[in-house]
Protein backbone atom coordinates (compact mmCIF):
# COMPACT_ATOMS: atom_id res chain seq x y z
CA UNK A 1 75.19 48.61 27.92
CA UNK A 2 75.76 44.83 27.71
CA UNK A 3 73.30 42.38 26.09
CA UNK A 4 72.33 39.35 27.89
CA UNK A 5 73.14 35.71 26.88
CA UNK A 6 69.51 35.27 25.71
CA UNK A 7 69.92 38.44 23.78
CA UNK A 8 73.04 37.26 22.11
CA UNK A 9 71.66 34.53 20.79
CA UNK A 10 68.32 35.36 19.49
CA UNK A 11 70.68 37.84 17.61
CA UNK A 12 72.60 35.12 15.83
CA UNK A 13 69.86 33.17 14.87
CA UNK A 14 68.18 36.01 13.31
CA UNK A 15 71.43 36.92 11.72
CA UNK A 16 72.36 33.52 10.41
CA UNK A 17 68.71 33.17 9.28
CA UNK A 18 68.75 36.81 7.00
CA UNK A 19 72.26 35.09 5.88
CA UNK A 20 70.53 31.93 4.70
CA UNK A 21 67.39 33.31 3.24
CA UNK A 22 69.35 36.22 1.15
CA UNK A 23 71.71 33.30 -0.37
CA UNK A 24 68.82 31.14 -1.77
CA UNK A 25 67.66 34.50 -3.11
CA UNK A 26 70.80 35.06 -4.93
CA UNK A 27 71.39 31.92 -5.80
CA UNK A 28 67.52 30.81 -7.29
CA UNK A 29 68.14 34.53 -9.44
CA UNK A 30 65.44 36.42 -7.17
CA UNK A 31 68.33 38.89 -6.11
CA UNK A 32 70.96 39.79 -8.05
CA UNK A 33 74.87 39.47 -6.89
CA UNK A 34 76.90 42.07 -6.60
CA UNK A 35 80.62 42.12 -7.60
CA UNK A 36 83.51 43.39 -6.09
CA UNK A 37 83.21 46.93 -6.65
CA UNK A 38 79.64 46.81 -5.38
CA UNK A 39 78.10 47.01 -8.94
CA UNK A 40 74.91 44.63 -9.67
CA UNK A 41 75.55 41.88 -11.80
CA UNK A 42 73.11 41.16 -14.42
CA UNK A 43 69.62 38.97 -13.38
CA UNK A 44 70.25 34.96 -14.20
CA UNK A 45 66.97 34.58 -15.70
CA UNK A 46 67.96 30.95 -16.15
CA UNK A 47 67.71 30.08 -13.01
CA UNK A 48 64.98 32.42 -12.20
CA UNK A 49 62.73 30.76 -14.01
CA UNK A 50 63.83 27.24 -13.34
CA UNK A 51 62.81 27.84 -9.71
CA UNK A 52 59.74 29.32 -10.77
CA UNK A 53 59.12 26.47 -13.06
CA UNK A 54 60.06 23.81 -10.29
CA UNK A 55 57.10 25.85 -7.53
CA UNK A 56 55.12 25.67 -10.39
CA UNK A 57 55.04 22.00 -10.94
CA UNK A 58 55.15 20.97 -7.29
CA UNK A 59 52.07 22.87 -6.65
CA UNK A 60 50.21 22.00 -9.78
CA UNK A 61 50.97 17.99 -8.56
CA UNK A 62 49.83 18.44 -5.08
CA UNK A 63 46.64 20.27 -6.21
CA UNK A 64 45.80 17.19 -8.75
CA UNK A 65 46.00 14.40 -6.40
CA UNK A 66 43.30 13.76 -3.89
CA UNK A 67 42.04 11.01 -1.87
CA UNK A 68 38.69 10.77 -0.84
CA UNK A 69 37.97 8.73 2.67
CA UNK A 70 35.73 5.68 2.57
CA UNK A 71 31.92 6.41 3.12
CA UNK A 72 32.74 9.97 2.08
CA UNK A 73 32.10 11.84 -1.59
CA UNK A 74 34.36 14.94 -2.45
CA UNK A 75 32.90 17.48 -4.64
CA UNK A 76 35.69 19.31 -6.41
CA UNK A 77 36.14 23.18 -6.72
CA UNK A 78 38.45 24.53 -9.33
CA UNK A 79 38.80 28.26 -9.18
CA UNK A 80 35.19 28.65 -7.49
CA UNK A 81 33.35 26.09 -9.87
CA UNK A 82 32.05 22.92 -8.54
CA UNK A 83 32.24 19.81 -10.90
CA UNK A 84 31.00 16.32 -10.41
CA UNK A 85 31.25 14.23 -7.15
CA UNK A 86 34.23 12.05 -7.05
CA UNK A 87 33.81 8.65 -5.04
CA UNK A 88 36.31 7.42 -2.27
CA UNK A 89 39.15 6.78 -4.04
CA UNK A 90 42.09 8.13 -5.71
CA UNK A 91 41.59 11.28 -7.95
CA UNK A 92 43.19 13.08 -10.40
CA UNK A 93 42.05 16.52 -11.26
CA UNK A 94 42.53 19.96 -12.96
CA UNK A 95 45.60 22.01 -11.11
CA UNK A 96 43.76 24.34 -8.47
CA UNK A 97 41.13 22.38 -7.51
CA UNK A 98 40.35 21.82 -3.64
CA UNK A 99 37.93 18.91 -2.87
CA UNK A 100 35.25 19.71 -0.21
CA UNK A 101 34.65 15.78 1.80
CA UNK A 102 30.67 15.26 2.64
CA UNK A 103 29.86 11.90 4.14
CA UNK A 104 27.12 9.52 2.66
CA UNK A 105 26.64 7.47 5.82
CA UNK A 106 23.52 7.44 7.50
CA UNK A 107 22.98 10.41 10.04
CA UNK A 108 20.60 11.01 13.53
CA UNK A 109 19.12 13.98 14.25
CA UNK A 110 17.71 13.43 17.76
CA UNK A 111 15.10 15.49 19.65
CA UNK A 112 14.49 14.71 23.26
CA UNK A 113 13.71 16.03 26.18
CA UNK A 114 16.77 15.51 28.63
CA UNK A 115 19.80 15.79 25.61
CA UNK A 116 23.06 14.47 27.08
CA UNK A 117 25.93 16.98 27.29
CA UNK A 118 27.87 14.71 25.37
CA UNK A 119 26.02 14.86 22.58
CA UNK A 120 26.39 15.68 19.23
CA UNK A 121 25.21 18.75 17.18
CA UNK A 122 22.56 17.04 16.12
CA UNK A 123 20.72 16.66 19.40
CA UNK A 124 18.51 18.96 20.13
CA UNK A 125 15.19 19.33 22.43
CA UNK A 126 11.78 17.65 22.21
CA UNK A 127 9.70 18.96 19.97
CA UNK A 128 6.66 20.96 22.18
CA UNK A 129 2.86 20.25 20.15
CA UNK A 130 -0.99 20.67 20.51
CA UNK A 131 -2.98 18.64 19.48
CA UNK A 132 -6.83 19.49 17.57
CA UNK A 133 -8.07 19.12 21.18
CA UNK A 134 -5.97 21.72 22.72
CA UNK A 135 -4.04 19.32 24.88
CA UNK A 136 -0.14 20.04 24.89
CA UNK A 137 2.41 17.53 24.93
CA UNK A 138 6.06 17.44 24.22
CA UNK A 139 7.41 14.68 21.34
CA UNK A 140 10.99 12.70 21.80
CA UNK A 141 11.84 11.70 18.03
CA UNK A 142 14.69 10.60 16.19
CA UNK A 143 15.22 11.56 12.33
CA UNK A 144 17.90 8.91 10.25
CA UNK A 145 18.86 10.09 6.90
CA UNK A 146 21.84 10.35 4.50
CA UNK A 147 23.17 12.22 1.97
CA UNK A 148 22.33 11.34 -2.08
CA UNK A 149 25.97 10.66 -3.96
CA UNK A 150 24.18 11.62 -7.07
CA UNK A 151 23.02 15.07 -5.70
CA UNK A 152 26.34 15.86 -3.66
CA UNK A 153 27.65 18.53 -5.92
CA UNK A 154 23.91 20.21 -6.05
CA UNK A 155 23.86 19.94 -1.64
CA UNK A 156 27.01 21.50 -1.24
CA UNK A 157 26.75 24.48 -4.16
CA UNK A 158 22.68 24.78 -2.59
CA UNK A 159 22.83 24.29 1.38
CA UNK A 160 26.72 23.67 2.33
CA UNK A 161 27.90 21.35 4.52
CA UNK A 162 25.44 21.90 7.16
CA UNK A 163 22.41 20.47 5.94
CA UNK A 164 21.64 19.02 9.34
CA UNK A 165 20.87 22.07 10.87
CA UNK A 166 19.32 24.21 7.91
CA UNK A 167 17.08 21.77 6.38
CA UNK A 168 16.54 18.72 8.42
CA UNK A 169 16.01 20.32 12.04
CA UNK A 170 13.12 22.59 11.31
CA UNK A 171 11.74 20.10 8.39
CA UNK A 172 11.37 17.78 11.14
CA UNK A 173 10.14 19.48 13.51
CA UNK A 174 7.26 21.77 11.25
CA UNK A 175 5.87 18.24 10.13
CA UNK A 176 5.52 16.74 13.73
CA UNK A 177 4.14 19.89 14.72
CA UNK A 178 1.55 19.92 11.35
CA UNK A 179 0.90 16.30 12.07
CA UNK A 180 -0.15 16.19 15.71
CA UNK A 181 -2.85 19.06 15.10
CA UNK A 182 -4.58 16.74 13.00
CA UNK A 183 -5.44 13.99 15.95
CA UNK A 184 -6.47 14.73 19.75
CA UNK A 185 -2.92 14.89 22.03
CA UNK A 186 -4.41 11.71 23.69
CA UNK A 187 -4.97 9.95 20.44
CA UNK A 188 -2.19 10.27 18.98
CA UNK A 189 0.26 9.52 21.76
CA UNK A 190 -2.50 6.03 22.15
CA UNK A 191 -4.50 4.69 19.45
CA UNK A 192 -3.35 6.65 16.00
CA UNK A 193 0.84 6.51 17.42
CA UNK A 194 1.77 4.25 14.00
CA UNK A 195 -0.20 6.42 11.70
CA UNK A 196 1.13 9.86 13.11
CA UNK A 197 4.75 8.00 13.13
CA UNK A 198 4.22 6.94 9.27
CA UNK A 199 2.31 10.27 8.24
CA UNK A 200 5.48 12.33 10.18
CA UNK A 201 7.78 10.84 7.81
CA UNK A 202 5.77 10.96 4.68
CA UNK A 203 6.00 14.69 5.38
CA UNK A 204 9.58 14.76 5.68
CA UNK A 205 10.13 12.94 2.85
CA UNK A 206 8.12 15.45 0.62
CA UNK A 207 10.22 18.09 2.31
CA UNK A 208 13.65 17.16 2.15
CA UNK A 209 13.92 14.64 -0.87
CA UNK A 210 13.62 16.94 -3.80
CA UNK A 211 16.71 18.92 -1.61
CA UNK A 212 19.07 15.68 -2.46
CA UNK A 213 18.85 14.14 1.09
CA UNK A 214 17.42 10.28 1.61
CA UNK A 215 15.20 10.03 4.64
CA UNK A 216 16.59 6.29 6.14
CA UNK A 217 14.00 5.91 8.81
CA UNK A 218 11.53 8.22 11.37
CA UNK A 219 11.14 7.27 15.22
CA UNK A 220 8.33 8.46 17.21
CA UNK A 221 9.98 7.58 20.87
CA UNK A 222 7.66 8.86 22.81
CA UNK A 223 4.83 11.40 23.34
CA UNK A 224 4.96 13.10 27.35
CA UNK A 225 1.21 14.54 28.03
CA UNK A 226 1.46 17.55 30.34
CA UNK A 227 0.57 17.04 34.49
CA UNK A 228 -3.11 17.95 34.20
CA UNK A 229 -4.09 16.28 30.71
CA UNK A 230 -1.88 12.96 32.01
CA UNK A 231 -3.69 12.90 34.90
CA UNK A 232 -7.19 13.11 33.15
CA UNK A 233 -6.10 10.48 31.14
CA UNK A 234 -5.18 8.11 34.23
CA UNK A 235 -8.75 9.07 36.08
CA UNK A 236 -10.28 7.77 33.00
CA UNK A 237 -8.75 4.64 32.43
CA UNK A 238 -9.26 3.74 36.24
CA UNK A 239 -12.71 4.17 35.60
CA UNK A 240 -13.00 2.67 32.86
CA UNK A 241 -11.09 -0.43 34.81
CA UNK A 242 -13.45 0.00 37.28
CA UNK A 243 -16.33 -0.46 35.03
CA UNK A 244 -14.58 -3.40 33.57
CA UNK A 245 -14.40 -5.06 36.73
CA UNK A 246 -18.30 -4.28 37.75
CA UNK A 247 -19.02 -5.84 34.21
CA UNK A 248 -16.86 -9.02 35.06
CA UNK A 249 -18.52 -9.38 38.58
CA UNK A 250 -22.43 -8.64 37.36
CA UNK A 251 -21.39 -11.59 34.65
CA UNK A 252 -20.07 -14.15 37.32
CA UNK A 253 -22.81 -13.34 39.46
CA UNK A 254 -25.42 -14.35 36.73
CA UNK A 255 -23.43 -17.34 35.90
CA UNK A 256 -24.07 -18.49 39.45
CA UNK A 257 -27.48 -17.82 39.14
CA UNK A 258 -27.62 -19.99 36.34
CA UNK A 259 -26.25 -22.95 37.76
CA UNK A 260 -28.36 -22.60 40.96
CA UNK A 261 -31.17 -22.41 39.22
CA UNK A 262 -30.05 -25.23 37.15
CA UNK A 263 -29.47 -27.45 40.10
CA UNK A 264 -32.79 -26.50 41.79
CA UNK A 265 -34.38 -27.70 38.38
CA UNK A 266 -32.59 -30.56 38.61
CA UNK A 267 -33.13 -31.33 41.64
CA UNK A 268 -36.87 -31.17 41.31
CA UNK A 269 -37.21 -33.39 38.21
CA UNK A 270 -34.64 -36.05 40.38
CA UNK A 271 -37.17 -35.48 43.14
CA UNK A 272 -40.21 -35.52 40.76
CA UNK A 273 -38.91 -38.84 39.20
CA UNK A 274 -38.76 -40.72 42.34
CA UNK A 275 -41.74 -39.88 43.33
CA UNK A 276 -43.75 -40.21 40.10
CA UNK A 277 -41.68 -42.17 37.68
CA UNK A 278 -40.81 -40.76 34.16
CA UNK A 279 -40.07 -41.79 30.86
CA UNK A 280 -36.65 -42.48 28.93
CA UNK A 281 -35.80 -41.06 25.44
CA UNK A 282 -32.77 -40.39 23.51
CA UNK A 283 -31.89 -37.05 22.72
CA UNK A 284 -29.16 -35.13 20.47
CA UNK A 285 -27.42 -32.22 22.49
CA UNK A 286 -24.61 -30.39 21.00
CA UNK A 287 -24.50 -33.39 18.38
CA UNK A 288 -23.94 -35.72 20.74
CA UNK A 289 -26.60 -38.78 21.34
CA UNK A 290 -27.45 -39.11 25.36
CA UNK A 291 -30.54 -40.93 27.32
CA UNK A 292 -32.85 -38.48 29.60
CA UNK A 293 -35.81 -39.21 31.45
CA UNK A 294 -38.30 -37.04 31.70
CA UNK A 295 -40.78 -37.03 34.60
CA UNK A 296 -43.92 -37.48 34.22
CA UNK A 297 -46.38 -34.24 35.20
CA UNK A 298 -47.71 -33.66 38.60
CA UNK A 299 -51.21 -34.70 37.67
CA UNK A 300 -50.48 -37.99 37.35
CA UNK A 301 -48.34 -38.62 40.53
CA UNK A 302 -50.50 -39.50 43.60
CA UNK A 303 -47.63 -39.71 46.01
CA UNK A 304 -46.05 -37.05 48.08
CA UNK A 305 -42.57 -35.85 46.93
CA UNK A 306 -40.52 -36.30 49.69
CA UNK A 307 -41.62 -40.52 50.13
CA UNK A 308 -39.57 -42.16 52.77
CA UNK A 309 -37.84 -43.76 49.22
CA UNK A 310 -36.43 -40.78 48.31
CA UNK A 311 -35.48 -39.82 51.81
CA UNK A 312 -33.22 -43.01 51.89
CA UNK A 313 -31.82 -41.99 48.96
CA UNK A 314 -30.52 -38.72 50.09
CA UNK A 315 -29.39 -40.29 53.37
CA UNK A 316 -27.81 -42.48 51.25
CA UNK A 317 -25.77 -40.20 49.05
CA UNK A 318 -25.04 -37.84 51.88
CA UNK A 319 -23.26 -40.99 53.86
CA UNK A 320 -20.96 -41.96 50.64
CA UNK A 321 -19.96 -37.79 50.83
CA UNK A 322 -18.91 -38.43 53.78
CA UNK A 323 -16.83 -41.43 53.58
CA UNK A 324 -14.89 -39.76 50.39
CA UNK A 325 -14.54 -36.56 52.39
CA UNK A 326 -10.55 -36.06 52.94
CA UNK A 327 -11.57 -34.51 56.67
CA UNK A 328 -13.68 -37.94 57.54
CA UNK A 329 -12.90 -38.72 61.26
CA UNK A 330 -15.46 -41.55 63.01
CA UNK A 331 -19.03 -41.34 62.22
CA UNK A 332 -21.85 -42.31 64.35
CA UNK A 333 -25.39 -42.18 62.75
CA UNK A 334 -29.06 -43.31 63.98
CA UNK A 335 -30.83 -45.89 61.49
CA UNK A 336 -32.59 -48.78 61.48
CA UNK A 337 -32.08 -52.47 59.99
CA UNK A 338 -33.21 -50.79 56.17
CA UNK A 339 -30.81 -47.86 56.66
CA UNK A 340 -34.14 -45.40 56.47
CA UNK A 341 -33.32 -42.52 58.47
CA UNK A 342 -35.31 -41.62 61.25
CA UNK A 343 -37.13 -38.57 59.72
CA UNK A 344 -40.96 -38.88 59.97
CA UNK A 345 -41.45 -37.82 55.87
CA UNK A 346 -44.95 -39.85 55.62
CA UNK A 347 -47.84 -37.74 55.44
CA UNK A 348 -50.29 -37.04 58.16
């Protein structure tokens, strides 16, 4: 039976390897040599323990030196005993000693209700609530916080490396839940959205500050009323717009009541003053100085309101209207040589 050219060689290597590994056995004093009559030679303990010596060293060195990235703390652990954080930088420690890397920069935990499927671990879903009214919503939030340098060796020997997930992802989301049974649904998603916002992250920061985390910042994005409850919300405000707009109209309406009525007085002391006469004072209105007349009463006027005077007069105006109108065209009127218009006003 023949071995194949593949065959042949893997055999080499693995022979030529053996070869290789049992000399720097022999030679570091690991195995002994044998001599010519295929006796063992006695151990060299010299240079047995130089190699053992030289492993020695390079692995005490490598487990001394450390480097901790840039926005990063590294807690050290020699033989299973953490010891105080180290800052980013270059570190010498005892010999044994791994250094676990946790970063200080600000984090997100984000809750919301369509997560990307890009996203990080730290996106989850929106956070479902009822409020003391009964009314469900769902809540789109976003937490910020950050490790505290000072604390890092008690985090990682207390909750690990995962923090995110085992204290500030149901921290957060027990206080928005606590929180939004203390206000209507409607209420707080409106009127009380800053105070449920601040009082949210007032509750986080009782929760997860005496753990050795900084809470940077709470968002309250947005509060999604269920179908029913958002459209009892929108049948309210329309009628409360529609109420709004009743209020507007009954106000204009009485405002143009007002100023009819204040013409039609008007007009009757104008008409009431040609007819009868009247007497001029001087009168302060809204601190201002101006000259009335005031007619004088009906008792004392003999003559008929509507004289032919007063008729002219009102001929009169109505003529200049018509000359300033912009949609004047020619004008033909019946008068006489005093421009009186030919109304009978005098009394029968």
């Amino acid at each position: 039976m023949f071995a194949t050219p593949r065959e042949s060689l893997s055999v080499r290597v693995a022979s030529r390897l053996a070869r290789a590994i049992t000399v720097i056995l022999t030679e570091s004093g690991v195995r002994r040599r044998r001599t010519a009559a295929g006796d063992l030679e006695p151990r060299a303990w010299g240079r047995l323990l130089c190699v053992l010596g030289s492993l020695l060293a390079v692995v005490t060195v490598w487990t001394s030196l450390h480097v901790v990235a840039p926005g990063s703390v590294g807690v050290p652990v020699t033989l299973g005993r953490p010891s105080k954080a180290l800052r980013a930088g270059f570190h010498l420690t005892w010999p044994f000693t791994s250094v676990s890397t946790l970063t200080v920069r600000t984090q997100n935990y984000s809750m919301t209700s369509n997560p990307p499927k890009s996203a990080a671990g730290n996106t989850d879903d929106s956070v479902a609530v009822l409020g003391a009214d009964g009314g469900a919503a769902k809540v789109n939030a976003t937490v910020l916080f950050r490790l505290d340098p000072r604390r890092a060796t008690e985090v990682y020997r207390t909750l690990g490396t995962g923090y995110a997930k085992t204290v500030v992802r149901p921290d957060a989301r027990t206080c928005i839940r606590s929180e939004f049974t203390r206000y209507s649904t409607v209420t707080a998603a409106t009127m009380e959205w800053r105070r449920v916002e601040t009082e949210v992250g007032a509750c986080m920061r009782h929760l997860i500050e005496p753990k050795g985390l900084v809470l940077a910042d709470f968002q309250l994005l947005e509060v999604a009323l269920n179908e029913k409850l958002q459209t009892a919300v929108d049948s309210k405000v329309a009628s409360q717009q529609t109420a709004e707009q009743q209020k507007f109209e009954l106000a204009t309406a009485r405002q143009v009541a007002d100023v009819a009525r204040i013409q039609a007085l008007a007009t009757a002391d104008a008409q009431q003053i040609l007819a009868c006469g009247g007497e001029a004072a001087t009168k302060t209105r809204n601190g201002r100085r101006v000259a009335t007349v005031t007619p004088n009463p009906l008792t004392e006027c003999s003559q008929a309101q509507l004289t032919p005077e007063y008729l002219q007069f009102t001929y009169i105006q109505a003529l200049k209207q018509l000359v300033n109108s912009p949609n004047r065209s020619t004008i033909i009127l019946p008068f006489d040589q005093n421009l009186t218009p030919l109304v009978n006003g005098a009394p029968k």
